[in-house]
Protein backbone atom coordinates (compact mmCIF):
# COMPACT_ATOMS: atom_id res chain seq x y z
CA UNK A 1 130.28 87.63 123.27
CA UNK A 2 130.49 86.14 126.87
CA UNK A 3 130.18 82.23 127.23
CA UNK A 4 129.73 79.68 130.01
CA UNK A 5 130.64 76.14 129.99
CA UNK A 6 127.89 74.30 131.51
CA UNK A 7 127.65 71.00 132.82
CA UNK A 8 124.98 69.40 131.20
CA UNK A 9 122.78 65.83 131.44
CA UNK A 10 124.44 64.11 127.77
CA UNK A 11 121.08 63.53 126.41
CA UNK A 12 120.31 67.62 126.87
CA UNK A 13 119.20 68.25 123.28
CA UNK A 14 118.49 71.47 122.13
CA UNK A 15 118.86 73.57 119.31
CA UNK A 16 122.41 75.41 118.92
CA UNK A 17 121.95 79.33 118.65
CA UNK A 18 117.98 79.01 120.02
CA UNK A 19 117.91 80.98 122.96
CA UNK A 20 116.48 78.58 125.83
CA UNK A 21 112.71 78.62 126.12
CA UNK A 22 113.08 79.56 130.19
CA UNK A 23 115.04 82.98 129.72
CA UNK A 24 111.90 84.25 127.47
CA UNK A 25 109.24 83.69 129.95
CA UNK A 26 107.01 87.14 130.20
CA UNK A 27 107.28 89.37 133.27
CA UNK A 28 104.51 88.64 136.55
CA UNK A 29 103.31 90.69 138.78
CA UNK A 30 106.16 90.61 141.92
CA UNK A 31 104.11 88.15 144.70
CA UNK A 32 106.00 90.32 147.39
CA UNK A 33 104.91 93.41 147.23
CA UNK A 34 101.82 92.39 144.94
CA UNK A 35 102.61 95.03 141.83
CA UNK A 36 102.77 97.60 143.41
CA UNK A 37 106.41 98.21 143.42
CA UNK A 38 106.36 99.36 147.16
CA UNK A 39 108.30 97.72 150.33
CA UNK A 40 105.89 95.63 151.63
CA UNK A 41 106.72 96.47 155.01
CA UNK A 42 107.28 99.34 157.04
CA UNK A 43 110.81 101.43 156.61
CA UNK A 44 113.07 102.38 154.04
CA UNK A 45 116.61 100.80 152.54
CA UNK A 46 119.58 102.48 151.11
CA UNK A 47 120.78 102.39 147.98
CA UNK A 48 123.39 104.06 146.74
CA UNK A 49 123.18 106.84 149.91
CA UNK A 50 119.70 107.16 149.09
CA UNK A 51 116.53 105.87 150.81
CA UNK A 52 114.08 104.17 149.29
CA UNK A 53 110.67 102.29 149.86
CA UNK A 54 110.49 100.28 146.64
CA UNK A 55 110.73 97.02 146.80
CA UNK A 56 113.53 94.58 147.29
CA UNK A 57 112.42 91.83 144.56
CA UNK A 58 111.24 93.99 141.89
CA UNK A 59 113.17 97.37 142.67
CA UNK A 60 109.62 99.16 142.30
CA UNK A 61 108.82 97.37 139.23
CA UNK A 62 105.53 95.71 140.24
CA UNK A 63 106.73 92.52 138.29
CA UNK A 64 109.71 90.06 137.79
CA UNK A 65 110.90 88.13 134.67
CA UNK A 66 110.58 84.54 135.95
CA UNK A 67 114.16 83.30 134.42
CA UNK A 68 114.41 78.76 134.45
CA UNK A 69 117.37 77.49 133.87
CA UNK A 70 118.63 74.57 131.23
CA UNK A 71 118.35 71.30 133.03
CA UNK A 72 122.29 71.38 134.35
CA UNK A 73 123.44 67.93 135.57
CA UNK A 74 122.65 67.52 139.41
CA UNK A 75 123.29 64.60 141.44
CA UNK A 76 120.83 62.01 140.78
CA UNK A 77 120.93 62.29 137.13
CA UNK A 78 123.65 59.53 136.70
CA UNK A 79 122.03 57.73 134.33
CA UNK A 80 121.95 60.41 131.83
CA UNK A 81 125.55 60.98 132.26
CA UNK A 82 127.39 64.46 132.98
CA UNK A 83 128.58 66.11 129.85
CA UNK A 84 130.22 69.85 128.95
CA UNK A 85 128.41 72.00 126.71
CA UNK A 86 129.47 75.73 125.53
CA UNK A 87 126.74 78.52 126.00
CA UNK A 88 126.83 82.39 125.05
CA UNK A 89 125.29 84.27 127.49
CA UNK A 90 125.53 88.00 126.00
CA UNK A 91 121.54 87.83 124.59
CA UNK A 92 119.25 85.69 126.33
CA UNK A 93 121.47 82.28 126.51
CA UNK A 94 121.62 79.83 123.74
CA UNK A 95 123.78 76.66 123.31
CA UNK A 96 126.69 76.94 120.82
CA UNK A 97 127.81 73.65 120.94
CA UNK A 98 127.02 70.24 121.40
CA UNK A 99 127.41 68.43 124.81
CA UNK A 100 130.17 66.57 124.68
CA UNK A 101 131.73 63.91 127.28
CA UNK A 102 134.99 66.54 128.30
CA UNK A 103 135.75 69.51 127.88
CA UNK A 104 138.93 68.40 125.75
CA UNK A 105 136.31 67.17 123.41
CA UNK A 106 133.77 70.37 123.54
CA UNK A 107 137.20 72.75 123.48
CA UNK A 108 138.34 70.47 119.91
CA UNK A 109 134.74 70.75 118.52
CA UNK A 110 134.81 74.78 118.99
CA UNK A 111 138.11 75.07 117.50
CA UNK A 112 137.55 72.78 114.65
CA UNK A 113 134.12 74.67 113.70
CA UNK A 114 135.14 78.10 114.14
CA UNK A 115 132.58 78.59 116.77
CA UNK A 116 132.39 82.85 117.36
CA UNK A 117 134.24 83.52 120.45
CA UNK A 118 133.30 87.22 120.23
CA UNK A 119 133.42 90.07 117.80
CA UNK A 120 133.37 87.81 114.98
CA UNK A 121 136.68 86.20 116.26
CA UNK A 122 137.58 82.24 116.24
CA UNK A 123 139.30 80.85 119.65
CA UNK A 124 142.18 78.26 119.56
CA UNK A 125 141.63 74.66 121.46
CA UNK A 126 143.70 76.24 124.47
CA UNK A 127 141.65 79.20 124.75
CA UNK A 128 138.81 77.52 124.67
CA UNK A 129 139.68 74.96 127.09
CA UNK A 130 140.47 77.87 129.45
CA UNK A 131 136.54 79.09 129.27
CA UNK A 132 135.63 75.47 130.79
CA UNK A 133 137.82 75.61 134.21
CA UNK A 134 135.64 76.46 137.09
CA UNK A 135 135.75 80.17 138.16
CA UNK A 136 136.36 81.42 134.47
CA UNK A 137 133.97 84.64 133.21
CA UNK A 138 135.07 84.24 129.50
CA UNK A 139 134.35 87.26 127.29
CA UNK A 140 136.39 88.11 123.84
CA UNK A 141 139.52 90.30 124.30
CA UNK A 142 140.40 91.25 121.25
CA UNK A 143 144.13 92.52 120.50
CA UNK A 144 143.09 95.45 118.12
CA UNK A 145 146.81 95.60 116.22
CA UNK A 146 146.56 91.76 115.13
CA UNK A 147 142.48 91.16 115.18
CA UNK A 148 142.81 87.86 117.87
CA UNK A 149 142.08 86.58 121.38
């Protein structure tokens, strides 16, 4: 299971394990090339040492899955305060946490609970604190002779 800390507004409440409402939004048709999957404008581009006139948005589609995003903290949102919150993203996206104040706090709380880090497989404090530093791509690695992270 792959996870993302996000920073997230501290009043963000939604339901843990509920995939968010803005990554099931149903495909539209694409506006550039107007469903018809073609390159709206004259030429070709290559992909993969091939030529192709589909087009760029939709990849010859005709439509697009709109995909909006949880309400991260931005500047500006002060007043709700900027908290850390634990997502998987291997489905949809769904919160697995809390938010929490730090991500000392959120990293405790997954620990404590148990919370699946992947294949079915706890996480200690440390390794969960690692998933929260900027840059990280967490995903389980699982040592197959002792079954852990």
């Amino acid at each position: 299971m792959g996870h993302e800390a996000k920073r997230m507004p501290m009043d963000f409440d939604w339901p843990l394990n509920q995939t968010w409402w803005g990554y099931l939004l149903p495909a539209v048709p694409c506006q550039l090339c107007k469903g018809t999957g073609n390159r709206p404008t004259p030429g070709t581009r290559s992909c993969w040492g091939h030529t192709s006139s589909f087009c760029d948005v939709c990849e010859g589609e005709g439509s697009v899955i709109p995909k909006i995003e949880p309400p991260e903290w931005k500047p500006g949102r002060e007043e709700a305060g900027i908290g850390w919150q634990m997502w998987q993203t291997t489905s949809e996206g769904s919160p697995i946490s809390p938010v929490f104040a730090t991500p000392e706090e959120l990293a405790r709380w997954l620990a404590d609970m148990g919370a699946n880090a992947g294949a079915d497989t706890t996480a200690t404090y440390e390794q969960w604190l690692a998933m929260t530093q900027p840059g990280s791509a967490p995903s389980a690695d699982v040592d197959t002779d002792t079954g852990l992270i």
